[in-house]
N, C-alpha and C. Protein backbone atom coordinates (compact mmCIF):
# COMPACT_ATOMS: atom_id res chain seq x y z
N UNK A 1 -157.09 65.08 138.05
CA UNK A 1 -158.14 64.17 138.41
C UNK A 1 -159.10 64.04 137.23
N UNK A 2 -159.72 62.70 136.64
CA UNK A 2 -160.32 62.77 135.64
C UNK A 2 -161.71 62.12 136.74
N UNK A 3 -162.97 62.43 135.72
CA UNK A 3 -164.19 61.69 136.22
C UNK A 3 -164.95 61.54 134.73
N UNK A 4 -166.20 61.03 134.87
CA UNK A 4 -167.08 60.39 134.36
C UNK A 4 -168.36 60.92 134.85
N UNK A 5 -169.05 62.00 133.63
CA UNK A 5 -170.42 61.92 134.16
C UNK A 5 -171.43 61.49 133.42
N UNK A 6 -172.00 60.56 133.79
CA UNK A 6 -173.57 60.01 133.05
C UNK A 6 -174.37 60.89 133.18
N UNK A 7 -175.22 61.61 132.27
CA UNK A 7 -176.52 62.29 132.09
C UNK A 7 -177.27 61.72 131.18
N UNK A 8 -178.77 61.67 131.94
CA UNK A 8 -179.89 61.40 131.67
C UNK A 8 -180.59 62.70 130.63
N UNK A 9 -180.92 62.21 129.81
CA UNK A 9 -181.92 63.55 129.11
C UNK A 9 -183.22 63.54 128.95
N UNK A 10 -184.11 64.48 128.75
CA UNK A 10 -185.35 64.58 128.23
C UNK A 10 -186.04 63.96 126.79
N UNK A 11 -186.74 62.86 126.16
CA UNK A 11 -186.60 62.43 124.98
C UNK A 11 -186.53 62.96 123.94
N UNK A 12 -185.64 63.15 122.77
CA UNK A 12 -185.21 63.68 122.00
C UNK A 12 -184.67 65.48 122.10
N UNK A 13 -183.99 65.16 123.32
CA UNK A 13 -183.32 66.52 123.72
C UNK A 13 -181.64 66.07 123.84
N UNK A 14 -181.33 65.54 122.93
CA UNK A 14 -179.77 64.46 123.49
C UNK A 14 -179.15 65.95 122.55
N UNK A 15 -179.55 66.06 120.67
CA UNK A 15 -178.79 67.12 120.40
C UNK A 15 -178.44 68.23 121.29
N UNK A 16 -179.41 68.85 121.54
CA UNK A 16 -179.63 70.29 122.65
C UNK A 16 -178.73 70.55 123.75
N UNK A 17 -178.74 69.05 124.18
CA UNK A 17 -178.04 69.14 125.51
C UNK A 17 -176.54 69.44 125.16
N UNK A 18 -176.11 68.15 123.74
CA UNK A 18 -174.55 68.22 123.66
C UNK A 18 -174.56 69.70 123.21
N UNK A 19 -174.81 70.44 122.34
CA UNK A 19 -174.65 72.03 122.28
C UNK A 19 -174.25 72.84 123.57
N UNK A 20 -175.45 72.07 124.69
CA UNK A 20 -175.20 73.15 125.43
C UNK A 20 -173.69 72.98 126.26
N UNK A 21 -173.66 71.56 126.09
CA UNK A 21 -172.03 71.11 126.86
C UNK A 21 -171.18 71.41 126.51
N UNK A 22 -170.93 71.78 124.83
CA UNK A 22 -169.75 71.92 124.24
C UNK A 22 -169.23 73.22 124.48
N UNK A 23 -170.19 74.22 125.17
CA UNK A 23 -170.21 75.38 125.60
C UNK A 23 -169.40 75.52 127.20
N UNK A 24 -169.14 74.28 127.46
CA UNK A 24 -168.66 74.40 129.09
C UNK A 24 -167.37 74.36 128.68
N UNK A 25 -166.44 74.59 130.44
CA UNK A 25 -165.23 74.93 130.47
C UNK A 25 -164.27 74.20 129.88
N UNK A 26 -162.80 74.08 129.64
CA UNK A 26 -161.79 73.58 129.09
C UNK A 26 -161.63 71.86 129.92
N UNK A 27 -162.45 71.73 131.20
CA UNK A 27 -162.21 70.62 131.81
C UNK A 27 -163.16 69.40 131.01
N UNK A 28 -164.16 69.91 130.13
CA UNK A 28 -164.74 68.72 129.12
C UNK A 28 -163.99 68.39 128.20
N UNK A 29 -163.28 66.94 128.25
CA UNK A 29 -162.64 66.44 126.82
C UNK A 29 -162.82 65.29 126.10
N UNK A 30 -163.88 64.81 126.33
CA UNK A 30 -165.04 64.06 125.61
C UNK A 30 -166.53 64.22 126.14
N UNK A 31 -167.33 64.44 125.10
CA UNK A 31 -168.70 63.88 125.17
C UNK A 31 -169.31 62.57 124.12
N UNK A 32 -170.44 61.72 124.78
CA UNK A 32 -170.63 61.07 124.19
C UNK A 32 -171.44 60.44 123.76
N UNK A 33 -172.46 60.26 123.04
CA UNK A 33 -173.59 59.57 123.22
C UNK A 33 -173.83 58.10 123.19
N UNK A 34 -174.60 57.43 124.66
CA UNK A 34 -174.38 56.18 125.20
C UNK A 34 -175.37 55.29 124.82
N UNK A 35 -175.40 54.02 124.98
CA UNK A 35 -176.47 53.24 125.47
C UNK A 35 -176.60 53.33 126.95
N UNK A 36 -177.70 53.06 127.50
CA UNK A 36 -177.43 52.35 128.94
C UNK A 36 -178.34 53.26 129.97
N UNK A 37 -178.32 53.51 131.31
CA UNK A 37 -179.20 54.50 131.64
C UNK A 37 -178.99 55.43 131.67
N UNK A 38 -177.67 56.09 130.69
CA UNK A 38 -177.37 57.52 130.84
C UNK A 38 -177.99 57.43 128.54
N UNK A 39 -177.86 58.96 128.44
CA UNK A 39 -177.84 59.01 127.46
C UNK A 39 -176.16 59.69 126.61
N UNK A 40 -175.62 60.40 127.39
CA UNK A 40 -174.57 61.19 127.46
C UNK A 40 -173.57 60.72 128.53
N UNK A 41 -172.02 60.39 127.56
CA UNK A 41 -171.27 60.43 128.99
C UNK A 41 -170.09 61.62 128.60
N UNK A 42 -169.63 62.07 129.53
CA UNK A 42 -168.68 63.35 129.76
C UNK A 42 -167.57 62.84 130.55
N UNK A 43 -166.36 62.77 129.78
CA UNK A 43 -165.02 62.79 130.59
C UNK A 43 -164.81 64.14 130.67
N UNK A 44 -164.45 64.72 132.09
CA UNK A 44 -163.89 65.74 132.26
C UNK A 44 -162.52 65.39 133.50
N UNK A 45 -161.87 66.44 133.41
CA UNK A 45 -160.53 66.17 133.58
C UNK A 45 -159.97 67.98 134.22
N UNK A 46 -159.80 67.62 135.46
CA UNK A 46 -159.96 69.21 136.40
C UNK A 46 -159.52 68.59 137.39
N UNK A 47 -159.71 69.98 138.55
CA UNK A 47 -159.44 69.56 140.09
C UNK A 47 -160.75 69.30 140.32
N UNK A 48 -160.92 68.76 141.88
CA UNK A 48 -162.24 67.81 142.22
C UNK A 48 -163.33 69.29 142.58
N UNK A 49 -163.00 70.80 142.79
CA UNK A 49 -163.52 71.89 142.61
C UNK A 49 -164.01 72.44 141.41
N UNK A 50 -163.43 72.26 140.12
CA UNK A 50 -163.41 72.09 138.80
C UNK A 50 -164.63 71.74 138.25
N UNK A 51 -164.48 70.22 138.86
CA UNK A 51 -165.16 69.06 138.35
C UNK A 51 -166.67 69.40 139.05
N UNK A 52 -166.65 69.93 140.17
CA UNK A 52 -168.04 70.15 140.79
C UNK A 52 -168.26 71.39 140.53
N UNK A 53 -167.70 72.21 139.96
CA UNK A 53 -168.97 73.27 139.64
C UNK A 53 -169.35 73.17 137.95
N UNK A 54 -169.01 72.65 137.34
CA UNK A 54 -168.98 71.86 136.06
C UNK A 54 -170.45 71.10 136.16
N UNK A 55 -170.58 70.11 137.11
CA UNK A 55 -171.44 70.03 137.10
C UNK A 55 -172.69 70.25 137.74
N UNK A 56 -172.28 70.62 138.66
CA UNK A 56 -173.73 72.46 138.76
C UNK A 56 -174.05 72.63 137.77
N UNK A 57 -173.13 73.55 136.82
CA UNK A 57 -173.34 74.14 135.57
C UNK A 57 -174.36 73.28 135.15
N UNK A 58 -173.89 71.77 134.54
CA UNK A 58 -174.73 70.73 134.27
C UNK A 58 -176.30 70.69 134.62
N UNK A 59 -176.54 70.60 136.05
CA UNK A 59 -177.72 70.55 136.25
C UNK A 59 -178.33 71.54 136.35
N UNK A 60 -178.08 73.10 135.56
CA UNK A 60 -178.86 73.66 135.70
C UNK A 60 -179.50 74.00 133.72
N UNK A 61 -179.17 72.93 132.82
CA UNK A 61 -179.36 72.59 131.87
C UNK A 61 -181.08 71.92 131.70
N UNK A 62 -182.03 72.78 131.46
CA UNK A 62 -183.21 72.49 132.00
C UNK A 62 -183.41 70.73 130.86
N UNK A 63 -183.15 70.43 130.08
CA UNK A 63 -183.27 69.38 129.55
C UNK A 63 -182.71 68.13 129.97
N UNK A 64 -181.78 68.05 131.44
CA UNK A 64 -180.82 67.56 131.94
C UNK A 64 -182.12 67.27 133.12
N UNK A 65 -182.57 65.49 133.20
CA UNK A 65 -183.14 64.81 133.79
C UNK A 65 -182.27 64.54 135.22
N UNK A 66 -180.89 64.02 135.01
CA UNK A 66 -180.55 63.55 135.98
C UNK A 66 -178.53 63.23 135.83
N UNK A 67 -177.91 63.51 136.76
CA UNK A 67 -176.28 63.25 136.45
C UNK A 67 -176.14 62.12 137.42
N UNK A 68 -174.84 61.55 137.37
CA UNK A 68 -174.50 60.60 138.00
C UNK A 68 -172.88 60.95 137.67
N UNK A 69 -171.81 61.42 138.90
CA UNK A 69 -170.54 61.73 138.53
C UNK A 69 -169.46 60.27 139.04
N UNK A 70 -168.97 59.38 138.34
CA UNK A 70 -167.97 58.72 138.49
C UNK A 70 -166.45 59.24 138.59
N UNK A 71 -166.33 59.68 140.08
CA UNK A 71 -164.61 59.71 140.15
C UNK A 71 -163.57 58.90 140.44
N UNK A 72 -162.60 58.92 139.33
CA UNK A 72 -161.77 58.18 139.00
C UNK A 72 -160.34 57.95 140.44
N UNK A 73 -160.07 56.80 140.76
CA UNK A 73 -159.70 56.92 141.94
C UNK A 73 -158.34 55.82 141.52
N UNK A 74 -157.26 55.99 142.21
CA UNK A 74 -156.16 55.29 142.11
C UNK A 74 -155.44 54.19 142.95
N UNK A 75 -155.97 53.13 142.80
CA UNK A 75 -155.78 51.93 143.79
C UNK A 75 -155.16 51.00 142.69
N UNK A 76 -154.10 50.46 144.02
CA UNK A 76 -153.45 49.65 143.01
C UNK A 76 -153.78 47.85 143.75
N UNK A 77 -154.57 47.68 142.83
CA UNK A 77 -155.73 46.10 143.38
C UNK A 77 -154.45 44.86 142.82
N UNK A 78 -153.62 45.19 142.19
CA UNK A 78 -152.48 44.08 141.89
C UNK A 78 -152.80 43.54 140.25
N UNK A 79 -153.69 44.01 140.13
CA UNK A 79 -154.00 43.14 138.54
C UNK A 79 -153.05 42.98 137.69
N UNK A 80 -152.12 44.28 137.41
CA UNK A 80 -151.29 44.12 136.79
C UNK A 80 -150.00 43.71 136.55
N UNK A 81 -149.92 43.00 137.58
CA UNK A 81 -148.35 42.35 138.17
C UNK A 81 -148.96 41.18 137.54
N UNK A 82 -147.98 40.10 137.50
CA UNK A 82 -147.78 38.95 137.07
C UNK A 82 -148.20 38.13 138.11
């Protein structure tokens, strides 16, 4: 299961934070720094147990304003058929 988490940071705490992420488990395999209302986005890639204590971990990152977790879900809407 892969997801998507947007984090918000404290102003000019974006270095700090990625340090402290690069420090988390094997299920982070991108970080990134965004435009938009996140400052940071995080693909991580785990089970959906994985993925939530990951980001626990996350919010207990005192420079860490706010997360928002996007999980990636598998529907097949037809787009890709002809």
């Amino acid at each position: 299961m892969r997801s998507l988490c947007l984090i918000a940071v404290k102003p000019g705490k974006v270095d700090a934070v990625i340090t402290s992420l690069k420090k988390a488990r094997k299920i982070v395999k991108e970080i990134m720094v965004v435009t938009g209302r996140a400052d940071i986005a995080v693909v991580l890639q785990g089970t959906m147990e994985e993925i939530n204590n990951v980001v626990i971990d996350f919010k207990k990152i005192k420079e860490i304003v706010s997360t928002e977790t996007l999980i990636e879900v598998e529907v097949d809407m037809g787009w890709s058929k002809p």
